[in-house]
PDB file of N, CA and C in Angstrom:
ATOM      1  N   UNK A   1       0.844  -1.157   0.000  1.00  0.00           N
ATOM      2  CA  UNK A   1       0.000   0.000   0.000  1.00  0.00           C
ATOM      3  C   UNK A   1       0.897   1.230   0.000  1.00  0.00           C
ATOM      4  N   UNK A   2       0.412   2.249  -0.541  1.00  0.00           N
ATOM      5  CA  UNK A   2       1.268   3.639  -0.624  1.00  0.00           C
ATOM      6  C   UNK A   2       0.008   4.813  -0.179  1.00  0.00           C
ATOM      7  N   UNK A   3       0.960   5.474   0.541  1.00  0.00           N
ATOM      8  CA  UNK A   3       0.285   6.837   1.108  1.00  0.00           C
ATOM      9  C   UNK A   3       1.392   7.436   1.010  1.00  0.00           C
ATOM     10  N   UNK A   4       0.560   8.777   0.572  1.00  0.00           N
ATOM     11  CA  UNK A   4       1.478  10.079   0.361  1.00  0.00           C
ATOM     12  C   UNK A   4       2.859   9.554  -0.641  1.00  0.00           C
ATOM     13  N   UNK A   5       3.274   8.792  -1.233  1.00  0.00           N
ATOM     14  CA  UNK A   5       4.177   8.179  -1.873  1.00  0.00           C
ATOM     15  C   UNK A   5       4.928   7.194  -1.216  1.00  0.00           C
ATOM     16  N   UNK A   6       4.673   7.092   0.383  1.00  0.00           N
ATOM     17  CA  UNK A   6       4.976   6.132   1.344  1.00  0.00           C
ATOM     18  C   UNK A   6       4.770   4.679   1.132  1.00  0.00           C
ATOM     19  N   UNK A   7       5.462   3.510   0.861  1.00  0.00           N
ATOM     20  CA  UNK A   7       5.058   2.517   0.597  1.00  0.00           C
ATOM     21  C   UNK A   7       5.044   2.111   2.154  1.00  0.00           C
ATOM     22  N   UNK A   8       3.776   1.058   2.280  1.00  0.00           N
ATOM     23  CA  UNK A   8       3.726   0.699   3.578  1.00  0.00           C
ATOM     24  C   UNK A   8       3.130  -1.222   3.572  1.00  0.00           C
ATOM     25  N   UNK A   9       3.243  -1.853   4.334  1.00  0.00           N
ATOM     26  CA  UNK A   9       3.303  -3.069   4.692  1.00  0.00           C
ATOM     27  C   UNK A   9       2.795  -3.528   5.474  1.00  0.00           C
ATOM     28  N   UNK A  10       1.453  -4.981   5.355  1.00  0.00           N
ATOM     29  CA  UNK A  10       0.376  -5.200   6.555  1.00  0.00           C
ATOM     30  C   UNK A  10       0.843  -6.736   6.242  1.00  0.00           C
ATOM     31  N   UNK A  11       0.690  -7.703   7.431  1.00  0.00           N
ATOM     32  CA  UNK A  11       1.004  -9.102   7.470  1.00  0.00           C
ATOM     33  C   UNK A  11      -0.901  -9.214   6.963  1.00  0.00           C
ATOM     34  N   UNK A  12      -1.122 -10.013   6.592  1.00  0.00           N
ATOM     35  CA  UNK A  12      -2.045 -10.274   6.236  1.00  0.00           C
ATOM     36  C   UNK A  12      -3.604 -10.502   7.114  1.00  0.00           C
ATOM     37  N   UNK A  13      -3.095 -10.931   7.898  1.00  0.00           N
ATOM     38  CA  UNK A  13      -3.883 -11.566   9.038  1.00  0.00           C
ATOM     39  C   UNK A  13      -4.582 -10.165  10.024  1.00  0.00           C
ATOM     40  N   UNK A  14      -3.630  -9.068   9.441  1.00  0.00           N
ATOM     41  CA  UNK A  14      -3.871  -7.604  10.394  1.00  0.00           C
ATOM     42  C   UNK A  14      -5.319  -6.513   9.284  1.00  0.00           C
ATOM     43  N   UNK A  15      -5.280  -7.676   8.009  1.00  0.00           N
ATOM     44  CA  UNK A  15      -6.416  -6.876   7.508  1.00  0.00           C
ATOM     45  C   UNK A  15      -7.505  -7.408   8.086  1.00  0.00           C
ATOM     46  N   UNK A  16      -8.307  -5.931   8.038  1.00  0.00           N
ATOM     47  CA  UNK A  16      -9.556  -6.139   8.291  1.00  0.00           C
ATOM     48  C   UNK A  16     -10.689  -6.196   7.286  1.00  0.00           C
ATOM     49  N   UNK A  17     -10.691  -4.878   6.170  1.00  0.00           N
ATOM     50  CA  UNK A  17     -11.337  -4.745   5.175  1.00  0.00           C
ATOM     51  C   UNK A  17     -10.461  -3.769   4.450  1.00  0.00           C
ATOM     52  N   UNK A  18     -10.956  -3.487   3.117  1.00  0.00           N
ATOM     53  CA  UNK A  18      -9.930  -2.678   2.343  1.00  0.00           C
ATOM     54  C   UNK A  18     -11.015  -1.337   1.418  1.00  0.00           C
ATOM     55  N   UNK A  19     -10.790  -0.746   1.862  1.00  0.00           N
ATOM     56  CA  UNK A  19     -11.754   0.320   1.204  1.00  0.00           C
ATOM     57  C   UNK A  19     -10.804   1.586   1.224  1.00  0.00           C
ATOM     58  N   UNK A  20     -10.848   2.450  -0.692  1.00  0.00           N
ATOM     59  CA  UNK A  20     -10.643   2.982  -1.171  1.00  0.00           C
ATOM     60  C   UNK A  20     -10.802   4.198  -0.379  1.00  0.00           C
ATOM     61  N   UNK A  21     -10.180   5.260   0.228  1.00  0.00           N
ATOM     62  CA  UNK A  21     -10.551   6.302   1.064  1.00  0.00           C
ATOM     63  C   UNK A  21     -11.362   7.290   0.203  1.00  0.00           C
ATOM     64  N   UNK A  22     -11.898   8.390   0.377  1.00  0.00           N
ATOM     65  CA  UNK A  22     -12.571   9.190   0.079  1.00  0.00           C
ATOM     66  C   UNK A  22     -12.116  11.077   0.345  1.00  0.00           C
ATOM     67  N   UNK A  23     -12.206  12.072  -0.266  1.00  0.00           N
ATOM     68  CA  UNK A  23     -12.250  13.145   0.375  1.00  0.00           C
ATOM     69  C   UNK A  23     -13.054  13.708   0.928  1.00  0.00           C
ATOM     70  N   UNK A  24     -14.785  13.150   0.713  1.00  0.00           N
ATOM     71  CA  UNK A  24     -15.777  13.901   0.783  1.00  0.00           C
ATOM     72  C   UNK A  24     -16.521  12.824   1.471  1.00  0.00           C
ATOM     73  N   UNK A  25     -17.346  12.801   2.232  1.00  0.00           N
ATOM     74  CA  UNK A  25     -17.824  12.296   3.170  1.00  0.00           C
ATOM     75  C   UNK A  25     -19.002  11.605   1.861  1.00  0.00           C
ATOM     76  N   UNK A  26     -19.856  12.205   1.063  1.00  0.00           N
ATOM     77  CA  UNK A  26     -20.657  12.030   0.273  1.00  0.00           C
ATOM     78  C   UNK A  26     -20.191  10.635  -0.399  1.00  0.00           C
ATOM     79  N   UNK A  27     -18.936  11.059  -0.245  1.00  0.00           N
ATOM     80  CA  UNK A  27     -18.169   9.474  -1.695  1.00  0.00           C
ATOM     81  C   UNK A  27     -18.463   8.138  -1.075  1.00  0.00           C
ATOM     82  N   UNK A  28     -18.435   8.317   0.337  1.00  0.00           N
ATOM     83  CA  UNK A  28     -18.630   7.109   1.108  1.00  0.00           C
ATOM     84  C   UNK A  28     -20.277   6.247   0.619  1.00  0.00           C
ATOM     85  N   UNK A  29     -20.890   6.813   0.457  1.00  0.00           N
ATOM     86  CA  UNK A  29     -21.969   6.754   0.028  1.00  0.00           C
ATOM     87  C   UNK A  29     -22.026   5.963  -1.402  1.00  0.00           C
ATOM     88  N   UNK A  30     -23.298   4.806  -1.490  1.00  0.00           N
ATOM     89  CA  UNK A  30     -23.596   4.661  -3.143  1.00  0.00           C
ATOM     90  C   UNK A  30     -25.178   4.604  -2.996  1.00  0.00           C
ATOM     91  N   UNK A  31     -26.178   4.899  -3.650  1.00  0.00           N
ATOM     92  CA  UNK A  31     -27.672   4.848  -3.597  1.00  0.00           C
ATOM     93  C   UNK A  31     -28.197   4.229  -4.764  1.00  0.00           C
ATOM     94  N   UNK A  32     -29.192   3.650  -4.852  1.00  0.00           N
ATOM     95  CA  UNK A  32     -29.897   3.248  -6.060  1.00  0.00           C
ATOM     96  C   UNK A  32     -31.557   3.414  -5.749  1.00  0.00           C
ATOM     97  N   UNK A  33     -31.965   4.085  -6.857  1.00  0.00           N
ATOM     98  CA  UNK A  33     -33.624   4.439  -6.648  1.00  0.00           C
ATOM     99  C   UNK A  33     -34.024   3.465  -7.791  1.00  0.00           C
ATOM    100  N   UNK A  34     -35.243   2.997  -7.450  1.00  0.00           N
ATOM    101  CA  UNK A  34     -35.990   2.048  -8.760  1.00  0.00           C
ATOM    102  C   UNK A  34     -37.733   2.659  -8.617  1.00  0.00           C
ATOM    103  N   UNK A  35     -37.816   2.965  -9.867  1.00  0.00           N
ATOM    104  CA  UNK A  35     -39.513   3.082  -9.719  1.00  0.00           C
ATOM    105  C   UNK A  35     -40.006   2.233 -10.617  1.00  0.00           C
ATOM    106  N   UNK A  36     -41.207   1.945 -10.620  1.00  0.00           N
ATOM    107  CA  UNK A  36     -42.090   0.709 -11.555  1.00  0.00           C
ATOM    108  C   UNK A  36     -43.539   1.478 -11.368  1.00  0.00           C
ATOM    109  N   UNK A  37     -43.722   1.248 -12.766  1.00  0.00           N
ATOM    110  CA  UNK A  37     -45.392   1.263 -13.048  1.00  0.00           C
ATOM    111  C   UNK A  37     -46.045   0.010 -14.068  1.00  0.00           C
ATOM    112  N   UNK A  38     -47.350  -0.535 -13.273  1.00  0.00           N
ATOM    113  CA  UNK A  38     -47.710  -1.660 -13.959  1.00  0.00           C
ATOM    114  C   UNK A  38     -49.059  -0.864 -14.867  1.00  0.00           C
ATOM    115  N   UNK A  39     -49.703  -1.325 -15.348  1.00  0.00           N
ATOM    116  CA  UNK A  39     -51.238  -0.471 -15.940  1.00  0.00           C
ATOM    117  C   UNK A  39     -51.823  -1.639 -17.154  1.00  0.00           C
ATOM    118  N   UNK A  40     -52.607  -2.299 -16.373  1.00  0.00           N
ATOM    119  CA  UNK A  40     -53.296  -3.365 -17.341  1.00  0.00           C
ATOM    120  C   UNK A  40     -54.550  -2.843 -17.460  1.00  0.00           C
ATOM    121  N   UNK A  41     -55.368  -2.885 -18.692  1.00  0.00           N
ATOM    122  CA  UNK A  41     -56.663  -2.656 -18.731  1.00  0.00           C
ATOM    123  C   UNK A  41     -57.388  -3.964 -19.456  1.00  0.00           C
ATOM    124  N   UNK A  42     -58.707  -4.260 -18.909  1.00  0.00           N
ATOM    125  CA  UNK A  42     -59.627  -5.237 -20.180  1.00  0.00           C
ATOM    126  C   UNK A  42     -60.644  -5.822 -18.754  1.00  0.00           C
ATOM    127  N   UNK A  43     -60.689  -6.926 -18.582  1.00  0.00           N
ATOM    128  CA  UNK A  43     -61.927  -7.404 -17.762  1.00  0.00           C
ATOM    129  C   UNK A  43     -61.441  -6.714 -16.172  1.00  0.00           C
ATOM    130  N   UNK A  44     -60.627  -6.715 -15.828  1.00  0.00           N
ATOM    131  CA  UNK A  44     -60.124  -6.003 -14.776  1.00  0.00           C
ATOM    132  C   UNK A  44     -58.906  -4.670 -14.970  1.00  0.00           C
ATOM    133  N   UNK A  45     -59.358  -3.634 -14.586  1.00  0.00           N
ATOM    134  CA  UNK A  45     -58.102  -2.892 -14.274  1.00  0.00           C
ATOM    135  C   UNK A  45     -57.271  -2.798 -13.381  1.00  0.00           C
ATOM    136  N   UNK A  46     -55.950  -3.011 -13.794  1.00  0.00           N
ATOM    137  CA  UNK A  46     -54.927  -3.178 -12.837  1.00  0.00           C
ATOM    138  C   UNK A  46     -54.031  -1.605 -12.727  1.00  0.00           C
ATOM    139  N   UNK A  47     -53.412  -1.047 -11.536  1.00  0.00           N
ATOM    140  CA  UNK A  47     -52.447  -0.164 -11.989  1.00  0.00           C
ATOM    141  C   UNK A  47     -52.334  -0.619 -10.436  1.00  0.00           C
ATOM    142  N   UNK A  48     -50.447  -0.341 -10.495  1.00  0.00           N
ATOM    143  CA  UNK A  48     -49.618  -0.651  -9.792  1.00  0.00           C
ATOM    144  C   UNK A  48     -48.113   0.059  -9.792  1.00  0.00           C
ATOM    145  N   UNK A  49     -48.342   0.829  -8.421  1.00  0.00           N
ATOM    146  CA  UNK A  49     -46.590   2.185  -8.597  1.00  0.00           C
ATOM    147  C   UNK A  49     -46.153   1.366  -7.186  1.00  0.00           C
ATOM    148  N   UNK A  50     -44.832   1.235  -7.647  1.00  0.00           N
ATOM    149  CA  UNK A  50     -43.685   0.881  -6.753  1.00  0.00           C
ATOM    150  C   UNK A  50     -42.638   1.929  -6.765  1.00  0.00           C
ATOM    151  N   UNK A  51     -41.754   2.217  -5.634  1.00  0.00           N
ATOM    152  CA  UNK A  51     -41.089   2.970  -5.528  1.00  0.00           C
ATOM    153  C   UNK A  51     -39.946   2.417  -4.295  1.00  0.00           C
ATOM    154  N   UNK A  52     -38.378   2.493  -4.499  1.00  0.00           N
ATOM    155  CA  UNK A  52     -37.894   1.909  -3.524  1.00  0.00           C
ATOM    156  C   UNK A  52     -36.229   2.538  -3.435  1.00  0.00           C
ATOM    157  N   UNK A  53     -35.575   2.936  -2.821  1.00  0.00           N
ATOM    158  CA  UNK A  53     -34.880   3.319  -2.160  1.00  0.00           C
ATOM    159  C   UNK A  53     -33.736   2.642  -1.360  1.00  0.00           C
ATOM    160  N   UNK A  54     -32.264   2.238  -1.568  1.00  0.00           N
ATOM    161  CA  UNK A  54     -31.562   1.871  -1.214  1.00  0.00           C
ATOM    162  C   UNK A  54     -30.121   3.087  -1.256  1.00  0.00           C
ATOM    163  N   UNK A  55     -29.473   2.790   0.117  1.00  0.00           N
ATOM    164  CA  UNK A  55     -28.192   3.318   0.246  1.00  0.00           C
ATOM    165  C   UNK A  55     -27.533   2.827   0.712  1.00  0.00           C
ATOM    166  N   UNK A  56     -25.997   2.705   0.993  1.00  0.00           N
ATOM    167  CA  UNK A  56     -24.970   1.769   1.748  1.00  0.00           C
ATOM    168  C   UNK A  56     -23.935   3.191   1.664  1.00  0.00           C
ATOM    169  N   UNK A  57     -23.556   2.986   3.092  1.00  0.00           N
ATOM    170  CA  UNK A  57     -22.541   3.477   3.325  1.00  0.00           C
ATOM    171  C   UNK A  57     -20.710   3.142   3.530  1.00  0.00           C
ATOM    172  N   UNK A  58     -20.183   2.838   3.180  1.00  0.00           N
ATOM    173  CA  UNK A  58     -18.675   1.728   3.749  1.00  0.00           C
ATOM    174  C   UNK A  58     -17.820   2.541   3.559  1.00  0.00           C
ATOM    175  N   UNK A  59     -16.968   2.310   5.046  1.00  0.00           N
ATOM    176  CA  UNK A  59     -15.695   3.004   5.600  1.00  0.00           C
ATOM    177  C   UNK A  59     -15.059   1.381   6.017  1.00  0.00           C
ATOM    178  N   UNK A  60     -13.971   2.081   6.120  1.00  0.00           N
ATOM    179  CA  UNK A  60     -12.768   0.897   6.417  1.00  0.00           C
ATOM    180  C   UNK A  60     -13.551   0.152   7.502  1.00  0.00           C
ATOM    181  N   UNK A  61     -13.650   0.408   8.921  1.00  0.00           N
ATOM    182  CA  UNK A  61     -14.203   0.075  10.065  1.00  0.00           C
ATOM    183  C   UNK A  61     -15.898  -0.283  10.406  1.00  0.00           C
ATOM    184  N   UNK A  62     -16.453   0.051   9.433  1.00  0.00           N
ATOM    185  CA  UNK A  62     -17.728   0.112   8.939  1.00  0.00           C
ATOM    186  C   UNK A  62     -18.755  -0.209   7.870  1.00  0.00           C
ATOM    187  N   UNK A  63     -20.251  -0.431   7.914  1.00  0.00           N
ATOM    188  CA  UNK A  63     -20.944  -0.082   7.009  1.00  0.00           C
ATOM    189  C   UNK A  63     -22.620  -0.143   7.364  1.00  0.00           C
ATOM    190  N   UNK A  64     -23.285   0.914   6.522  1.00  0.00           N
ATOM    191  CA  UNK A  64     -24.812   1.257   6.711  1.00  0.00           C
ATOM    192  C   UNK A  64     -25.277   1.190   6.003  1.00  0.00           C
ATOM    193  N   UNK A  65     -26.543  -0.182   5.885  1.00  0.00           N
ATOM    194  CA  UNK A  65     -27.285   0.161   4.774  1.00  0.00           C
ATOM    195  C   UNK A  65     -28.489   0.460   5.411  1.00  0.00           C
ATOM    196  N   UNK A  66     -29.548   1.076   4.089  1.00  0.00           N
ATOM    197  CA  UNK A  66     -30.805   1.847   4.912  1.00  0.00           C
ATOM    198  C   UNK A  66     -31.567   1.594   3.487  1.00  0.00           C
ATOM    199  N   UNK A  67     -32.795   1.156   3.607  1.00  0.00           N
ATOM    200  CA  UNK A  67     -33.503   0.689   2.539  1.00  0.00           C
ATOM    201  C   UNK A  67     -35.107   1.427   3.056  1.00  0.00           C
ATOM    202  N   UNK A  68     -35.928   2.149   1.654  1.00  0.00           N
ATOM    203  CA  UNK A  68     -37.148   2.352   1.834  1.00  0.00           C
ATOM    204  C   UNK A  68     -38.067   1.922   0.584  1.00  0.00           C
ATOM    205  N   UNK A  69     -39.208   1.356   1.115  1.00  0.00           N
ATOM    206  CA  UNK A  69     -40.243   0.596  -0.598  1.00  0.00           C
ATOM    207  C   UNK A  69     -41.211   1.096  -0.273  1.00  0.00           C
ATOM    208  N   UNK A  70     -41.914   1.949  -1.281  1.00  0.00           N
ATOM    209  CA  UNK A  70     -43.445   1.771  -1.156  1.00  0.00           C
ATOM    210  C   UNK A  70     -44.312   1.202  -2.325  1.00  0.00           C
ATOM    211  N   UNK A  71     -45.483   0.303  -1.975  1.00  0.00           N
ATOM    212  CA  UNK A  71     -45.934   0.318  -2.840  1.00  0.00           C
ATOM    213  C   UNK A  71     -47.788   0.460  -3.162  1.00  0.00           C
ATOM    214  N   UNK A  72     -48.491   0.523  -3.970  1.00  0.00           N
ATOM    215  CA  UNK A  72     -49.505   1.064  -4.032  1.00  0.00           C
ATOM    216  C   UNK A  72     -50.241   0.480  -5.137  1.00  0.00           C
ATOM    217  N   UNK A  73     -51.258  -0.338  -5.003  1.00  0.00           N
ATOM    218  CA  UNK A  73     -51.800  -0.695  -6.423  1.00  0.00           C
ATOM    219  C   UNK A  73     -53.310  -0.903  -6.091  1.00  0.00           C
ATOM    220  N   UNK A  74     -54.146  -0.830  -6.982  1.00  0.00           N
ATOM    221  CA  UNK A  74     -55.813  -0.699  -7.284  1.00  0.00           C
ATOM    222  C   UNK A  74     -56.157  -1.564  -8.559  1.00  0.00           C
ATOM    223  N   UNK A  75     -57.222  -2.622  -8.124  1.00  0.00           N
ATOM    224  CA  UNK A  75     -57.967  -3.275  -9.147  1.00  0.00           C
ATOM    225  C   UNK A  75     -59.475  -2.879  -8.794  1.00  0.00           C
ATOM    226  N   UNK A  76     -59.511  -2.353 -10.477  1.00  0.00           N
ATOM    227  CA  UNK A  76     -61.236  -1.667 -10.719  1.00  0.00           C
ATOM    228  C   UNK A  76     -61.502  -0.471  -9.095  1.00  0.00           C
ATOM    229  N   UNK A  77     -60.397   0.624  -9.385  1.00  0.00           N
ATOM    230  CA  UNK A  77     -60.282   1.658  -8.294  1.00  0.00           C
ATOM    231  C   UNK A  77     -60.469   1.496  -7.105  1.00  0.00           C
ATOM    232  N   UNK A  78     -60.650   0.227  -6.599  1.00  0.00           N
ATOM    233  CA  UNK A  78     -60.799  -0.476  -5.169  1.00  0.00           C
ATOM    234  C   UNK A  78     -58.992  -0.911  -4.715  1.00  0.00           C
ATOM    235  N   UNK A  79     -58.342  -0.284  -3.648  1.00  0.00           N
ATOM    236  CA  UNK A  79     -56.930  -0.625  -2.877  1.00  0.00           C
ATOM    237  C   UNK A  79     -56.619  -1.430  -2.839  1.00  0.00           C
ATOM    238  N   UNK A  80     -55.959  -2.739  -3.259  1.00  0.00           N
ATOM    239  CA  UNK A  80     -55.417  -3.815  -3.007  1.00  0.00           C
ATOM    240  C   UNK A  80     -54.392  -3.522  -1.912  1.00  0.00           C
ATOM    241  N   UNK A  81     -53.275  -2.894  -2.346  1.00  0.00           N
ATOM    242  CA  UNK A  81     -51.919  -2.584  -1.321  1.00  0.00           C
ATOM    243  C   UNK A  81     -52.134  -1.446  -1.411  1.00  0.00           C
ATOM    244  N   UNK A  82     -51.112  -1.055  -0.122  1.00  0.00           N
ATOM    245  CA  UNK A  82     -51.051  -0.066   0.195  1.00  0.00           C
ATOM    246  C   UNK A  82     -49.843  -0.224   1.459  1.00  0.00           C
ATOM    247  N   UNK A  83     -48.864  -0.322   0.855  1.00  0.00           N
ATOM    248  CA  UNK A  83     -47.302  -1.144   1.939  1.00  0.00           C
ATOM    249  C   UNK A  83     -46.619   0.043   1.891  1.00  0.00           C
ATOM    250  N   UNK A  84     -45.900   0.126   3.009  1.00  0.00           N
ATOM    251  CA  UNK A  84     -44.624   0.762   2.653  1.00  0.00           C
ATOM    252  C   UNK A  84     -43.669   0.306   4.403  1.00  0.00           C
ATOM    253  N   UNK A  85     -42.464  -0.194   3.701  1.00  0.00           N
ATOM    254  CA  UNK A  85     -41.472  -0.798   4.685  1.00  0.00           C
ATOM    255  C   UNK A  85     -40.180   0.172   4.930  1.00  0.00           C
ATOM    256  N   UNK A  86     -38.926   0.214   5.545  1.00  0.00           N
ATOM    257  CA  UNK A  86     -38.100   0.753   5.798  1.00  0.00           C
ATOM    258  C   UNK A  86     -37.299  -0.036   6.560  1.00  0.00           C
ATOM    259  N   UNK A  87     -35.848  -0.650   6.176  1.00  0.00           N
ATOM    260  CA  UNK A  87     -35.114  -1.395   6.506  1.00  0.00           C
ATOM    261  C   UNK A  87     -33.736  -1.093   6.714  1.00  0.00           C
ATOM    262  N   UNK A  88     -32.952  -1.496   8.153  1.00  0.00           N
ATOM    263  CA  UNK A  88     -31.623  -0.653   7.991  1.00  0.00           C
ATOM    264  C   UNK A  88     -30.879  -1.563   8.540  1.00  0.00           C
ATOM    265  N   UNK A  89     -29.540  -1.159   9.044  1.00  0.00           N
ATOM    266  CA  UNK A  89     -28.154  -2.279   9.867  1.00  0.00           C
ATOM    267  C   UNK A  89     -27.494  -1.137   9.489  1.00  0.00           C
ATOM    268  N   UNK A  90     -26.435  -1.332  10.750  1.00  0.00           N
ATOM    269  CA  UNK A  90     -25.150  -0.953  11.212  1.00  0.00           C
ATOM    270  C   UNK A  90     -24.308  -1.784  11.462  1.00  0.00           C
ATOM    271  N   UNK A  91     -23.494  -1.977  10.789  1.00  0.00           N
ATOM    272  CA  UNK A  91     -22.125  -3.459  11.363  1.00  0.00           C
ATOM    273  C   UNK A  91     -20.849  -2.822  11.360  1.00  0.00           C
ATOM    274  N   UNK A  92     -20.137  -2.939  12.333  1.00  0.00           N
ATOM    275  CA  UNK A  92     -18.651  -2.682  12.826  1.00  0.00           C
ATOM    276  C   UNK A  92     -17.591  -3.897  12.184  1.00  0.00           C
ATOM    277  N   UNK A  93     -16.988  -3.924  11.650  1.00  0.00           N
ATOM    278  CA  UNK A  93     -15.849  -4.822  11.155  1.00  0.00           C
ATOM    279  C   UNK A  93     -14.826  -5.412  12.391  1.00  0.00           C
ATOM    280  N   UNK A  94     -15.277  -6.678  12.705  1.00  0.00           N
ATOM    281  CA  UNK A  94     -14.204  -7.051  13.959  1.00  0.00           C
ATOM    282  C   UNK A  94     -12.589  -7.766  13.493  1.00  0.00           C
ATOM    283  N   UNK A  95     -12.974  -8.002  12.077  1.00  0.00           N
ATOM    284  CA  UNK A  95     -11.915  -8.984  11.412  1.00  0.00           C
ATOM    285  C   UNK A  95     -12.309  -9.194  10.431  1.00  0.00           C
ATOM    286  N   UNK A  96     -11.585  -9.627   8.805  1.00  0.00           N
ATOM    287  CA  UNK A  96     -11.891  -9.983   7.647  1.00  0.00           C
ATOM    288  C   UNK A  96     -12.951 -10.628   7.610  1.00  0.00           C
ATOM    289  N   UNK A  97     -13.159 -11.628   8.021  1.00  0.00           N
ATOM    290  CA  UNK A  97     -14.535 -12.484   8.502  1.00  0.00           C
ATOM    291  C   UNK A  97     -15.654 -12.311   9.205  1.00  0.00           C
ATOM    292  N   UNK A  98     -15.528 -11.256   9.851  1.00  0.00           N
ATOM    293  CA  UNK A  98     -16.576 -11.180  11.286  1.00  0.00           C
ATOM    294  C   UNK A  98     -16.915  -9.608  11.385  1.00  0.00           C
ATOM    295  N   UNK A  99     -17.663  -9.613  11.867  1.00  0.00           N
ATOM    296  CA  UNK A  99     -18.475  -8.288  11.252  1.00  0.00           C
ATOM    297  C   UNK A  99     -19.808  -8.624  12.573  1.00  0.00           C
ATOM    298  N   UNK A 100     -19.533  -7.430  13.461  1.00  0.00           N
ATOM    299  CA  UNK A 100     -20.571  -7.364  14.573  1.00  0.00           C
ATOM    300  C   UNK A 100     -21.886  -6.406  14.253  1.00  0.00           C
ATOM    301  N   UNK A 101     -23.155  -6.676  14.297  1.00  0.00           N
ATOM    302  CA  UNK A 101     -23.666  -5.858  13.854  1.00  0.00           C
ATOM    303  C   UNK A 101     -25.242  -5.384  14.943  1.00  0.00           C
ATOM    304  N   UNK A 102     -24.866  -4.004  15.757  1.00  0.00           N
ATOM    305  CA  UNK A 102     -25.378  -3.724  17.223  1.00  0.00           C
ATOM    306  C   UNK A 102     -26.840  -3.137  16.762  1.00  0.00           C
ATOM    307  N   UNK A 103     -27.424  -2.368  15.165  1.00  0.00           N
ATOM    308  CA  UNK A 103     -28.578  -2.435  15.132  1.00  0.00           C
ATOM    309  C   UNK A 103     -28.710  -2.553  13.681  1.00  0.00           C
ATOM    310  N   UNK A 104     -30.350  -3.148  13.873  1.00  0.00           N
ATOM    311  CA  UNK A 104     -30.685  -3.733  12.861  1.00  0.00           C
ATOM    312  C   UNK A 104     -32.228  -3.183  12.695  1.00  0.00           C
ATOM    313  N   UNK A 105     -32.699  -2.362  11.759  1.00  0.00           N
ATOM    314  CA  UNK A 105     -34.222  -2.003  11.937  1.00  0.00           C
ATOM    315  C   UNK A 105     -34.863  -2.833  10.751  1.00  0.00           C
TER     316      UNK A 105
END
């Protein structure tokens, strides 16, 4: 590994995880949005909007993911669904392998 032009040296066993540093706190970050629309018409009408929300955060010592879905659909203008969830974790890196993780929503 090199810092600052510093070459530097880890026995193997002393890694924990390996992540690319960042300058901006933002970089740590990756997100992905997905939307969906269904819309059937003929003996029944169907329409159906999904919408869902994922982010992860990862630092060397760390990582957060945080997830949100909603979804919403009507046959013949009567509610079928009407969901919406929100899902998260926090895990601390104890070792290459092991990964403690203190909340979980």
């Amino acid at each position: 590994m090199t810092n600052d032009g510093e070459e530097m040296a880890f026995p193997i066993t002393d890694v924990v995880s390996i992540y690319r540093g960042a300058e901006k706190d933002s970089d740590h970050w990756t997100t992905e949005i997905f939307f969906g629309l269904d819309i059937s018409k003929g003996n029944t009408d169907e329409f159906s909007l999904l919408g869902e929300v994922e982010a992860e955060r990862n630092t060397v010592g760390s990582r957060t993911k945080l997830k949100a879905k909603h979804e919403n659909s009507k046959t013949n203008d009567k509610t079928t669904a009407n969901n919406s969830s929100f899902d998260g974790s926090y895990d601390i890196y104890l070792s290459n392998r092991l990964f403690f993780r203190p909340l979980k929503l």
